[in-house]
N, C-alpha and C. Protein backbone atom coordinates (compact mmCIF):
# COMPACT_ATOMS: atom_id res chain seq x y z
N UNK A 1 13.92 114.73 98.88
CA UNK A 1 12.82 114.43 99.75
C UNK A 1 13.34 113.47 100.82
N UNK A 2 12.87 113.75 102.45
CA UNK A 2 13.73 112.93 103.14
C UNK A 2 12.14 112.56 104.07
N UNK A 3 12.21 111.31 104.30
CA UNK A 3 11.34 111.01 105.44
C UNK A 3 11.99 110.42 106.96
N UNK A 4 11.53 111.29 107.99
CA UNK A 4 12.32 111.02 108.96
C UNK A 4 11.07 109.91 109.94
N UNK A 5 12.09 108.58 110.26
CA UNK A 5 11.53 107.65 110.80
C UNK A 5 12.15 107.43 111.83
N UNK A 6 11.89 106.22 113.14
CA UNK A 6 12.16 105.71 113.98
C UNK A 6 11.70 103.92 114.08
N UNK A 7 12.83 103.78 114.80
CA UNK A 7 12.84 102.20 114.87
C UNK A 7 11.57 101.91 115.58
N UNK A 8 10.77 100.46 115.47
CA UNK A 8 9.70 100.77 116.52
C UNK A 8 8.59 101.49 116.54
N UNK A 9 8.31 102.34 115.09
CA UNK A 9 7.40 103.34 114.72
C UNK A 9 6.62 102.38 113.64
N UNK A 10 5.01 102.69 114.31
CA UNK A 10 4.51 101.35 113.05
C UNK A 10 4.18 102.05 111.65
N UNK A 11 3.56 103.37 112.08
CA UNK A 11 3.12 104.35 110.94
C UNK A 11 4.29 104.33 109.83
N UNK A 12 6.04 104.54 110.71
CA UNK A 12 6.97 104.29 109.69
C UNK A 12 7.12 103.65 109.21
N UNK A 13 6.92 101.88 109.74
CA UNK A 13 7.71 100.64 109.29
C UNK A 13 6.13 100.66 108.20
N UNK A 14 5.34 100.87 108.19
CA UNK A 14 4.22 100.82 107.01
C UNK A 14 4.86 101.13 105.96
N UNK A 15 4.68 102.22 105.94
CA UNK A 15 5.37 103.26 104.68
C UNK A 15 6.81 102.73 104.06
N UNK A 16 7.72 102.18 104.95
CA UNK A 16 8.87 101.91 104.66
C UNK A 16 8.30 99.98 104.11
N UNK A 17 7.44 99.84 104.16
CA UNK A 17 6.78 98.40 103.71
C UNK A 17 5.93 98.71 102.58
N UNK A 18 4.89 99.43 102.39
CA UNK A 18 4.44 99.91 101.17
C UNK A 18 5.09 100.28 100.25
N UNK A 19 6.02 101.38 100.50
CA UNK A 19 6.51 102.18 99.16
C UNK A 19 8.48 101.53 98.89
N UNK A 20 8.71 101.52 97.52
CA UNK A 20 9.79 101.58 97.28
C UNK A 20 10.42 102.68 97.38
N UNK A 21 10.96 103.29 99.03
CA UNK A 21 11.76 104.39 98.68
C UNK A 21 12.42 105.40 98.01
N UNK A 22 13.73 104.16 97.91
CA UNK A 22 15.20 104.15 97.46
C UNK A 22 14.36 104.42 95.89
N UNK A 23 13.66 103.88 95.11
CA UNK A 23 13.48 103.93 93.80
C UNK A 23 12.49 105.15 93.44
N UNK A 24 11.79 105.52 94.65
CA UNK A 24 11.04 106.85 94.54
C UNK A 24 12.07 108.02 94.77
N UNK A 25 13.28 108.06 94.88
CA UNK A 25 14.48 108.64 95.24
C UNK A 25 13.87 109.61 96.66
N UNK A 26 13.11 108.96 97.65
CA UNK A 26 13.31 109.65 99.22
C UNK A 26 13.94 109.07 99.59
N UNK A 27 15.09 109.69 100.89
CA UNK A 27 15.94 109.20 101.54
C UNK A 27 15.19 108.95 102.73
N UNK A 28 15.43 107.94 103.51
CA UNK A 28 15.24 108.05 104.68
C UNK A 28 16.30 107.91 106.24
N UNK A 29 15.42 108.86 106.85
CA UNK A 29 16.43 108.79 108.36
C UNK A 29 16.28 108.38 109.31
N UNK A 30 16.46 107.83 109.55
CA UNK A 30 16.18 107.15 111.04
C UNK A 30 16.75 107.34 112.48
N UNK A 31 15.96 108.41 112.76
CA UNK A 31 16.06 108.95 114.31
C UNK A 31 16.85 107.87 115.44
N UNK A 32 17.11 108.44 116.54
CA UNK A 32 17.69 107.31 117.35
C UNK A 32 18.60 106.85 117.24
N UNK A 33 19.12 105.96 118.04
CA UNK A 33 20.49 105.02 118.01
C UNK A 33 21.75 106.20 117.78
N UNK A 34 21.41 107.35 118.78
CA UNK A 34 22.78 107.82 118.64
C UNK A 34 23.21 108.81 117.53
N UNK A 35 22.03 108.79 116.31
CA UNK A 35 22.43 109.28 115.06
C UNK A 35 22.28 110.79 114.71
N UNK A 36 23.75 111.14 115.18
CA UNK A 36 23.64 112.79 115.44
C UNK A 36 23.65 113.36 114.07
N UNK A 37 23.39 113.12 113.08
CA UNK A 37 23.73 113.82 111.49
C UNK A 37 21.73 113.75 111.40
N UNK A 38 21.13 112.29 111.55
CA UNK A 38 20.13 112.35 111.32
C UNK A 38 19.66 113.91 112.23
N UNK A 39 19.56 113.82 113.40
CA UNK A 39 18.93 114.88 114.40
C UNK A 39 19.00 116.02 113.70
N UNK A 40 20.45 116.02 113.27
CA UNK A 40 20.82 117.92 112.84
C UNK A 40 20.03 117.82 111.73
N UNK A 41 19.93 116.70 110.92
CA UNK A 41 19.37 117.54 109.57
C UNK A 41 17.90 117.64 109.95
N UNK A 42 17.21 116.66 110.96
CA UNK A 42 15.89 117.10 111.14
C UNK A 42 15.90 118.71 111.98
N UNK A 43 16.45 118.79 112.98
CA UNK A 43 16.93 120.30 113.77
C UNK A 43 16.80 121.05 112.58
N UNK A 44 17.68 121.11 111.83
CA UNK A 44 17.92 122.16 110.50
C UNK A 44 16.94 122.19 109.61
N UNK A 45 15.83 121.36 109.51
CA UNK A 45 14.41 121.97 108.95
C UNK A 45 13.75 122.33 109.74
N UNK A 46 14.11 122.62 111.19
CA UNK A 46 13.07 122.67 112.17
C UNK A 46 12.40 122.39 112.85
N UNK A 47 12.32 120.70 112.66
CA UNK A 47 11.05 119.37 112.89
C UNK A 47 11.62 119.11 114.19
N UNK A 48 12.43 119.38 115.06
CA UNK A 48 12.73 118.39 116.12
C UNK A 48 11.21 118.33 117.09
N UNK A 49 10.59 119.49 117.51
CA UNK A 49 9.59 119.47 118.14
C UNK A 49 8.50 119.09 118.20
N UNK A 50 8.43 118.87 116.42
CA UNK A 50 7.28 118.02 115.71
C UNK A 50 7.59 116.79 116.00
N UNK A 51 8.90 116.24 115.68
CA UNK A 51 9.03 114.95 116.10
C UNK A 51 8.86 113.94 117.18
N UNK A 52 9.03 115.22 118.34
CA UNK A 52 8.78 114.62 119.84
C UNK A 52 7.20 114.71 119.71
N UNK A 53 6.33 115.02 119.01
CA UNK A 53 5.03 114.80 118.86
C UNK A 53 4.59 113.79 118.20
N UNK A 54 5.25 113.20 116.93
CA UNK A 54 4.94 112.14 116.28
C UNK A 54 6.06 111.99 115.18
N UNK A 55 5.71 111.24 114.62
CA UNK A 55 6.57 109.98 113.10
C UNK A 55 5.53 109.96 112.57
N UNK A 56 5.63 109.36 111.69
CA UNK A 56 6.89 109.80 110.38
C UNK A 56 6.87 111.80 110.13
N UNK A 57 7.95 112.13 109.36
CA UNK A 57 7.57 113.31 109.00
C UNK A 57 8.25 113.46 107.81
N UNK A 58 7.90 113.69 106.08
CA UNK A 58 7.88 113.84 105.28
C UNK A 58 8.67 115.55 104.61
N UNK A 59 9.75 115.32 104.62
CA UNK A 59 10.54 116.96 103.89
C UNK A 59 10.33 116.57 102.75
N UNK A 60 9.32 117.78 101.88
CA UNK A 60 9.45 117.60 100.18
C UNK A 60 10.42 118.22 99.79
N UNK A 61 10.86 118.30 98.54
CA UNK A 61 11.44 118.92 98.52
C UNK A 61 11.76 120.93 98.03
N UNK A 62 10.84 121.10 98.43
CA UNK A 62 10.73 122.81 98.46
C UNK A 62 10.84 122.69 100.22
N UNK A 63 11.34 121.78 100.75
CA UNK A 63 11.74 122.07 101.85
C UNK A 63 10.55 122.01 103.01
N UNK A 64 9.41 122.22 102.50
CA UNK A 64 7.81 122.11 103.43
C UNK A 64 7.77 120.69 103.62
N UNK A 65 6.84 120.42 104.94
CA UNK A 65 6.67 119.24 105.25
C UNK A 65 5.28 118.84 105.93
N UNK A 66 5.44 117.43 105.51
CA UNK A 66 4.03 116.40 105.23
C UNK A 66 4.40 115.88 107.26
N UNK A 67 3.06 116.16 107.83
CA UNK A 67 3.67 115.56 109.70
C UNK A 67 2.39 114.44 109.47
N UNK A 68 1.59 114.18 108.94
CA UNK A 68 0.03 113.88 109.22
C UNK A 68 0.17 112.32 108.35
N UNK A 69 0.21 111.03 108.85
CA UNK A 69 0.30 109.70 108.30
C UNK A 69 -0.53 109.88 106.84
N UNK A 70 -1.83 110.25 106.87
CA UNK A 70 -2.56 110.43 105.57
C UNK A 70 -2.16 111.19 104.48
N UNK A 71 -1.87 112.22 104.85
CA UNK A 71 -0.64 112.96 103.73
C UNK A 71 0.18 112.49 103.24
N UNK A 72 1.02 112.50 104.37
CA UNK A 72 2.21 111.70 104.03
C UNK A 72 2.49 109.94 102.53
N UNK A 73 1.32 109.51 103.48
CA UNK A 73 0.51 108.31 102.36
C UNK A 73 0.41 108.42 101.00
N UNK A 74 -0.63 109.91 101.22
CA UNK A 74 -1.22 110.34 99.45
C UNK A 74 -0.20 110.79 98.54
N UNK A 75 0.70 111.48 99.59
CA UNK A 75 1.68 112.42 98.43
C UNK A 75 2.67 111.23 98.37
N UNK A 76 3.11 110.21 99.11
CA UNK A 76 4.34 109.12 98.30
C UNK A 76 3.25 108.31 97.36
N UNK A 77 2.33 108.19 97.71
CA UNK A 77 1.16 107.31 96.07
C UNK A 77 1.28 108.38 95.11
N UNK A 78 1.41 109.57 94.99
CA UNK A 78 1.07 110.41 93.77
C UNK A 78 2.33 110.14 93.47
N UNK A 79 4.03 110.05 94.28
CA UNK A 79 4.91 110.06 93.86
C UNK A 79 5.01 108.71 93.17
N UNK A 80 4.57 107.61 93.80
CA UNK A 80 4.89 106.36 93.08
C UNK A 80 4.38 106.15 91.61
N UNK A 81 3.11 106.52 91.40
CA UNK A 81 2.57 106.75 90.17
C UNK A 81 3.22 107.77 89.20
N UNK A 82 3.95 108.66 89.58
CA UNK A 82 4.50 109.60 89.17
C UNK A 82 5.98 108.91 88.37
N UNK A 83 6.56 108.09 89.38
CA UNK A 83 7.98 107.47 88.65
C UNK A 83 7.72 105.89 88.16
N UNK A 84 6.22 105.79 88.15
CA UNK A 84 5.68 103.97 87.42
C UNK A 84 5.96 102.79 88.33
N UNK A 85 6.19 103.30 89.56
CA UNK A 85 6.25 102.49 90.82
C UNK A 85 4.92 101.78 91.39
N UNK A 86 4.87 100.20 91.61
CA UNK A 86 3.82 99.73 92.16
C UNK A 86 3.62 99.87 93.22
N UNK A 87 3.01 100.07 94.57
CA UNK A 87 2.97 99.82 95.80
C UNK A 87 2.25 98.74 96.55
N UNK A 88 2.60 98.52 97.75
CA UNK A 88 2.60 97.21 97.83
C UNK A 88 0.79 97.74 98.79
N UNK A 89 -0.07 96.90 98.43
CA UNK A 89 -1.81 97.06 99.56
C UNK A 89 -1.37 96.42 100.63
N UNK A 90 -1.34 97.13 101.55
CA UNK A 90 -1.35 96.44 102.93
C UNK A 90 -2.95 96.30 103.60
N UNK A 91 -3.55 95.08 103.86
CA UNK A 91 -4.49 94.61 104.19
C UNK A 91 -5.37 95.41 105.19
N UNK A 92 -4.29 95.73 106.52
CA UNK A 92 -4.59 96.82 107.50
C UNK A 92 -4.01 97.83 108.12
N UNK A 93 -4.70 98.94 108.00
CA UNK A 93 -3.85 100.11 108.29
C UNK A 93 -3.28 99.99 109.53
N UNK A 94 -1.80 100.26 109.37
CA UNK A 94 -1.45 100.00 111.13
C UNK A 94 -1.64 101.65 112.06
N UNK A 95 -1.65 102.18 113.05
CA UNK A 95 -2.23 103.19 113.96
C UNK A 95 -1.03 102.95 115.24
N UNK A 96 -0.96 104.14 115.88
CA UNK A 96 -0.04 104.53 116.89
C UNK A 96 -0.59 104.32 118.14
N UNK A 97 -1.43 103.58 118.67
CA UNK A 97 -1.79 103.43 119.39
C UNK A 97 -1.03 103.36 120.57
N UNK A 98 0.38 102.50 120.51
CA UNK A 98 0.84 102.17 121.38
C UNK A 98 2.15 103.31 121.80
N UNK A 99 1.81 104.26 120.65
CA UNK A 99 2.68 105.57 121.49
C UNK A 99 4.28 105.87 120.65
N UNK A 100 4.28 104.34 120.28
CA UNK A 100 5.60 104.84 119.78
C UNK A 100 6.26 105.84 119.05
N UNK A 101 4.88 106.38 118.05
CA UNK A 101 5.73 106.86 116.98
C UNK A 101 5.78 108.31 117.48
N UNK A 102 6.77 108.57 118.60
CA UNK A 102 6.91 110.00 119.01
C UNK A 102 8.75 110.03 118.79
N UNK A 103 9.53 111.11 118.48
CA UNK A 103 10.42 110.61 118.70
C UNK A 103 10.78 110.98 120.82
N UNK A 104 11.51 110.51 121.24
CA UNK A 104 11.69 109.88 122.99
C UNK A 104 12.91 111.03 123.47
């Protein structure tokens, strides 16, 4: 399972603040800065176009993917409960308001 993020993305830096990843075994990628392995493997599921639309985007692993912040949300909580992982309540939901979370 890979979630593809960007620096500067609040919807990402949430998620990457709520959930224990690394211990939910998703990898994450982080778009930008040059990182041509990240691109191809998003290219190679297909997502690049989704991405220039928004962040985060969620590959499960049957290969289908989560584009929608609320999804994305529910299905890493079912996963955290799933491997006895706590998650952390964040007080307020953060929102894209300011545009970033497209990838550029």
């Amino acid at each position: 399972m890979t979630l593809f993020t960007k620096d500067d993305c609040v919807l990402c830096d949430q998620l990457k603040k709520q959930f224990d990843l690394s211990a939910m075994d998703v990898q994450v990628e982080v778009l930008g800065n040059n990182d041509a392995a990240a691109l191809a493997h998003l290219a190679w599921h297909g997502l690049v176009e989704k991405a220039r639309k928004a962040l985060p985007i969620l590959v499960l692993d049957d290969s289908s993917a989560l584009h929608e912040f609320p999804h994305i949300e529910s299905h890493l909580l079912n996963r955290a409960a799933r491997y006895g992982i706590t998650t952390k309540h964040l007080s307020t939901q953060a929102s894209c308001a300011s545009g970033n979370c497209a990838l550029q």
